[in-house]
N, C-alpha and C. Protein backbone atom coordinates (compact mmCIF):
# COMPACT_ATOMS: atom_id res chain seq x y z
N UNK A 1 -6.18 -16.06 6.62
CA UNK A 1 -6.26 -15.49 5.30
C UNK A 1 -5.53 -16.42 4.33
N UNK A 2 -6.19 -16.72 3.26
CA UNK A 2 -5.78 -17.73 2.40
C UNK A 2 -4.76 -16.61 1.17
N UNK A 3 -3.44 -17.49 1.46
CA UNK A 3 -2.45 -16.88 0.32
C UNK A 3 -2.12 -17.51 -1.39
N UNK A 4 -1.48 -16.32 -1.75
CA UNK A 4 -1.19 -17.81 -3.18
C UNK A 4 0.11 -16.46 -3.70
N UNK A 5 0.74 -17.64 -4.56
CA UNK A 5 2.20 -16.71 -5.06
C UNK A 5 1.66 -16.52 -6.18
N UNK A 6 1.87 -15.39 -6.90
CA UNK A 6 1.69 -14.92 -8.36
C UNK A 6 2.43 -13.59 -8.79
N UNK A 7 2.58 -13.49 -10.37
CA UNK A 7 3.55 -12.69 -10.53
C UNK A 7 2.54 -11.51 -10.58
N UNK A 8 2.93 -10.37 -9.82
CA UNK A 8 2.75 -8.85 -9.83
C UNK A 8 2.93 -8.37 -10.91
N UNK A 9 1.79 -7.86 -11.68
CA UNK A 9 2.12 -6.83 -13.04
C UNK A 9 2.97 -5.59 -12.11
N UNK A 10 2.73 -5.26 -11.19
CA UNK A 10 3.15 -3.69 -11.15
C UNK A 10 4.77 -3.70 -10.43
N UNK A 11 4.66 -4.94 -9.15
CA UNK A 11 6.06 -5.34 -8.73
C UNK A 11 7.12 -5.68 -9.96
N UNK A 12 6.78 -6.53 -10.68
CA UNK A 12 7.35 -7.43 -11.99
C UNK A 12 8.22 -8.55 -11.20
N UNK A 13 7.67 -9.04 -10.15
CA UNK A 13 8.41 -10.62 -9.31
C UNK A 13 6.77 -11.11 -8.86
N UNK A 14 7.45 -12.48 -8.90
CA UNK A 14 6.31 -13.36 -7.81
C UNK A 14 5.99 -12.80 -6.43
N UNK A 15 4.91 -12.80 -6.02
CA UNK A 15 4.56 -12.44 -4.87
C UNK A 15 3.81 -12.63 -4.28
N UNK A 16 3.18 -12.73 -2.68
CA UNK A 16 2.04 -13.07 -2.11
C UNK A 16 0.78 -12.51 -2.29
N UNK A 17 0.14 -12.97 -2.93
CA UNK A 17 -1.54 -12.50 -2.83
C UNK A 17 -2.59 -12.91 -2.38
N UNK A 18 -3.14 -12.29 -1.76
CA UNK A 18 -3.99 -12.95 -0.59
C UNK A 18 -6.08 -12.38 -1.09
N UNK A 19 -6.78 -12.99 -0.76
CA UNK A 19 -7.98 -12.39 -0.93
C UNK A 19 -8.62 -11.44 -0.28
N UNK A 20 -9.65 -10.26 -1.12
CA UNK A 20 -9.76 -9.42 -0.75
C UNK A 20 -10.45 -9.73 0.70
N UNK A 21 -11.73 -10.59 0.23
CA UNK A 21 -12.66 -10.57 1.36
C UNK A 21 -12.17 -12.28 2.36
N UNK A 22 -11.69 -12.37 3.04
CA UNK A 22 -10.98 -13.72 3.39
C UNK A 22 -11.83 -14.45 3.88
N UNK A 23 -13.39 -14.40 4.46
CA UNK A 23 -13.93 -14.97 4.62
C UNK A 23 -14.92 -16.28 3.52
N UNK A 24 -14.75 -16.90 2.98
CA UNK A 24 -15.26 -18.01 1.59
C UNK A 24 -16.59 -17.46 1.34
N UNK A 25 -17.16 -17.18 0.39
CA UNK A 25 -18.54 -16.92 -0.25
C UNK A 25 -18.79 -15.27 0.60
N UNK A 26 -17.95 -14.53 1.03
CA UNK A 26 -18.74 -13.44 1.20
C UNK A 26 -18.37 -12.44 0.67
N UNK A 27 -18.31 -12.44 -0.98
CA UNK A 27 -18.13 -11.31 -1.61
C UNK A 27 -19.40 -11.08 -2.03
N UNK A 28 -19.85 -9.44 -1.57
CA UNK A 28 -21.33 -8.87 -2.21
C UNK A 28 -20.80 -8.49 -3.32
N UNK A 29 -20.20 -8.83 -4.45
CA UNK A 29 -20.11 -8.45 -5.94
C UNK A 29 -20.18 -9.71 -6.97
N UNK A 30 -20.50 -10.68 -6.66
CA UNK A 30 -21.01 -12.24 -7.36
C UNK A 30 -21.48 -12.43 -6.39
N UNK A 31 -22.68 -13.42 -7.07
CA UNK A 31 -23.86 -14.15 -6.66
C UNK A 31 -23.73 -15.45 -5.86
N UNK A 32 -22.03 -15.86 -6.33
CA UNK A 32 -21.94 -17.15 -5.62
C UNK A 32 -21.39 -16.97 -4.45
N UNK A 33 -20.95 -15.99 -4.27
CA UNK A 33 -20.17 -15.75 -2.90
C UNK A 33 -18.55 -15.51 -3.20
N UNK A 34 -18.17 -16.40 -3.84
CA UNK A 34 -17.11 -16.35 -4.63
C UNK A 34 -16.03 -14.93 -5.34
N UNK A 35 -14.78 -14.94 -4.42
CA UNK A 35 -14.63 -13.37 -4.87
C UNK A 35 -13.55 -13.99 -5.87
N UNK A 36 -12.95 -13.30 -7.20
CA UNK A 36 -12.00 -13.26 -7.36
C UNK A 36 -10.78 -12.50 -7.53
N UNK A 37 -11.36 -11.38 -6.90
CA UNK A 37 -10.42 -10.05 -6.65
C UNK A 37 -9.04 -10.87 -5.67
N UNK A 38 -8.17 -10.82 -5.70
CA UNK A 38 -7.11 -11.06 -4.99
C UNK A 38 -5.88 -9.43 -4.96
N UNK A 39 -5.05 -9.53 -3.95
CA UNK A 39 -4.44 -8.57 -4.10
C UNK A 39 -2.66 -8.98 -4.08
N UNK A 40 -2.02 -8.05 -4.17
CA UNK A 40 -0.40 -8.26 -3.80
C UNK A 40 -0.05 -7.70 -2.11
N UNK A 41 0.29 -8.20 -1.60
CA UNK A 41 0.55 -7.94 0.06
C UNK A 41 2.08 -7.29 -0.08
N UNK A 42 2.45 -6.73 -0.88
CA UNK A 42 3.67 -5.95 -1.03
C UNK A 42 3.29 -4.63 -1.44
N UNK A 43 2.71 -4.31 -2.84
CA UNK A 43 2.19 -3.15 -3.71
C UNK A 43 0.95 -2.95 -3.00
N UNK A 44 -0.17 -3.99 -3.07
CA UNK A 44 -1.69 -3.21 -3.27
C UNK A 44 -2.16 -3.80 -4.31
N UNK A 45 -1.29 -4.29 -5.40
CA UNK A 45 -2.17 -3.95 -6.57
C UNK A 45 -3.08 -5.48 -6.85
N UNK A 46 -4.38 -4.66 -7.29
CA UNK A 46 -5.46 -5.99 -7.50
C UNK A 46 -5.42 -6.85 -8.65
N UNK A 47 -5.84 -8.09 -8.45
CA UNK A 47 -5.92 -8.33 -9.91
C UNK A 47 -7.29 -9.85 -9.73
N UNK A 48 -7.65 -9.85 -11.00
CA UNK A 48 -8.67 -10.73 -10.96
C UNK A 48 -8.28 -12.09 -11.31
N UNK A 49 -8.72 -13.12 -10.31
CA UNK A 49 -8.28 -14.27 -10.96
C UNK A 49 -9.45 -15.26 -11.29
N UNK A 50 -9.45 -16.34 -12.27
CA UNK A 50 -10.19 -16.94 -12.57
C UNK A 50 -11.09 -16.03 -13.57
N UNK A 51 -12.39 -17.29 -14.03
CA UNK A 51 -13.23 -16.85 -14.79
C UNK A 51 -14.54 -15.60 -14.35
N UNK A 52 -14.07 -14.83 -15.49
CA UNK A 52 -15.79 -13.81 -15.04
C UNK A 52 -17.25 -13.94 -15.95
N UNK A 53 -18.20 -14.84 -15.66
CA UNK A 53 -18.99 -14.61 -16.84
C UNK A 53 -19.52 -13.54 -16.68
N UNK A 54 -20.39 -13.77 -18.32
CA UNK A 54 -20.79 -12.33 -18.78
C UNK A 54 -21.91 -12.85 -19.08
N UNK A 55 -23.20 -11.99 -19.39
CA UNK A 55 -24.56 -12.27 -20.21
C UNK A 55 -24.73 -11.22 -20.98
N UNK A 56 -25.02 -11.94 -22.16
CA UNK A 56 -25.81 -10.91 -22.86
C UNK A 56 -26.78 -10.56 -23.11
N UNK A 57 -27.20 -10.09 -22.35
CA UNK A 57 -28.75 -9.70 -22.12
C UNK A 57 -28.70 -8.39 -23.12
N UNK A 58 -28.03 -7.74 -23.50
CA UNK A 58 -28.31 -6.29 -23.88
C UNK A 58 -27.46 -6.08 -25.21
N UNK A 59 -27.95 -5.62 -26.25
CA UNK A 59 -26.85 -5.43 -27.53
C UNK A 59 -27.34 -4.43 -27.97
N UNK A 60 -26.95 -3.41 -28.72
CA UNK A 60 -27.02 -2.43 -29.32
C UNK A 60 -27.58 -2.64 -30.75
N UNK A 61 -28.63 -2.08 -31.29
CA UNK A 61 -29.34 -1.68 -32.12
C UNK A 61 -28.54 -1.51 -33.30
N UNK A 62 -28.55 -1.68 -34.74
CA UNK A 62 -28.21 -1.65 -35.73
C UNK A 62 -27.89 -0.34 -36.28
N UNK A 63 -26.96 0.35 -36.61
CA UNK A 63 -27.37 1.77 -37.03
C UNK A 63 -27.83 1.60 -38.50
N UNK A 64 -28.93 2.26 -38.79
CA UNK A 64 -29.62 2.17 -40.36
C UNK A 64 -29.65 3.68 -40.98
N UNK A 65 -29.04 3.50 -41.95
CA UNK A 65 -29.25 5.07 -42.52
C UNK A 65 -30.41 5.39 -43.18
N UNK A 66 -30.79 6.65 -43.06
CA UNK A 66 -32.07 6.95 -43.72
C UNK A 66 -32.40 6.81 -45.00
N UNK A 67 -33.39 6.62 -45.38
CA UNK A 67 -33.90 6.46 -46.70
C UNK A 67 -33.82 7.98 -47.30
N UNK A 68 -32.89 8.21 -48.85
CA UNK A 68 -32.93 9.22 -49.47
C UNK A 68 -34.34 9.30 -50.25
N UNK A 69 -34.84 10.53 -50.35
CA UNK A 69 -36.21 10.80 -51.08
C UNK A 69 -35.68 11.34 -52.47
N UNK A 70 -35.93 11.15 -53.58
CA UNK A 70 -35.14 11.55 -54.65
C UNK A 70 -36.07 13.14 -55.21
């Protein structure tokens, strides 16, 4: 299991964090295989490292107010 030191939001010290899925490329939640969920091996607590892209495939519609009829 591959480790790395980083500071714990929830501990508030440096600490060991290790990956969720320890095997390389086999996270089923990205496409590359690539996880970046890591955890704290003291607390639990998760945290994401590295970049997450995003697409924007989807945006929300303009709100338009109605036309008053006089």
């Amino acid at each position: 299991m591959t480790e790395i030191i980083r500071h714990c939001p929830d501990c508030g010290w440096e600490r060991p964090f290790a990956q969720y899925h320890a095997a390389p490329g086999r996270c089923p939640d990205v496409a590359t295989g690539y996880c970046p969920e890591w955890f704290c091996l003291i607390c639990g607590t998760t945290v994401m490292l590295g970049g997450v892209l995003a697409s924007r495939q989807w945006q929300p519609e303009p709100v338009v107010a109605p036309a008053q009829v006089a």
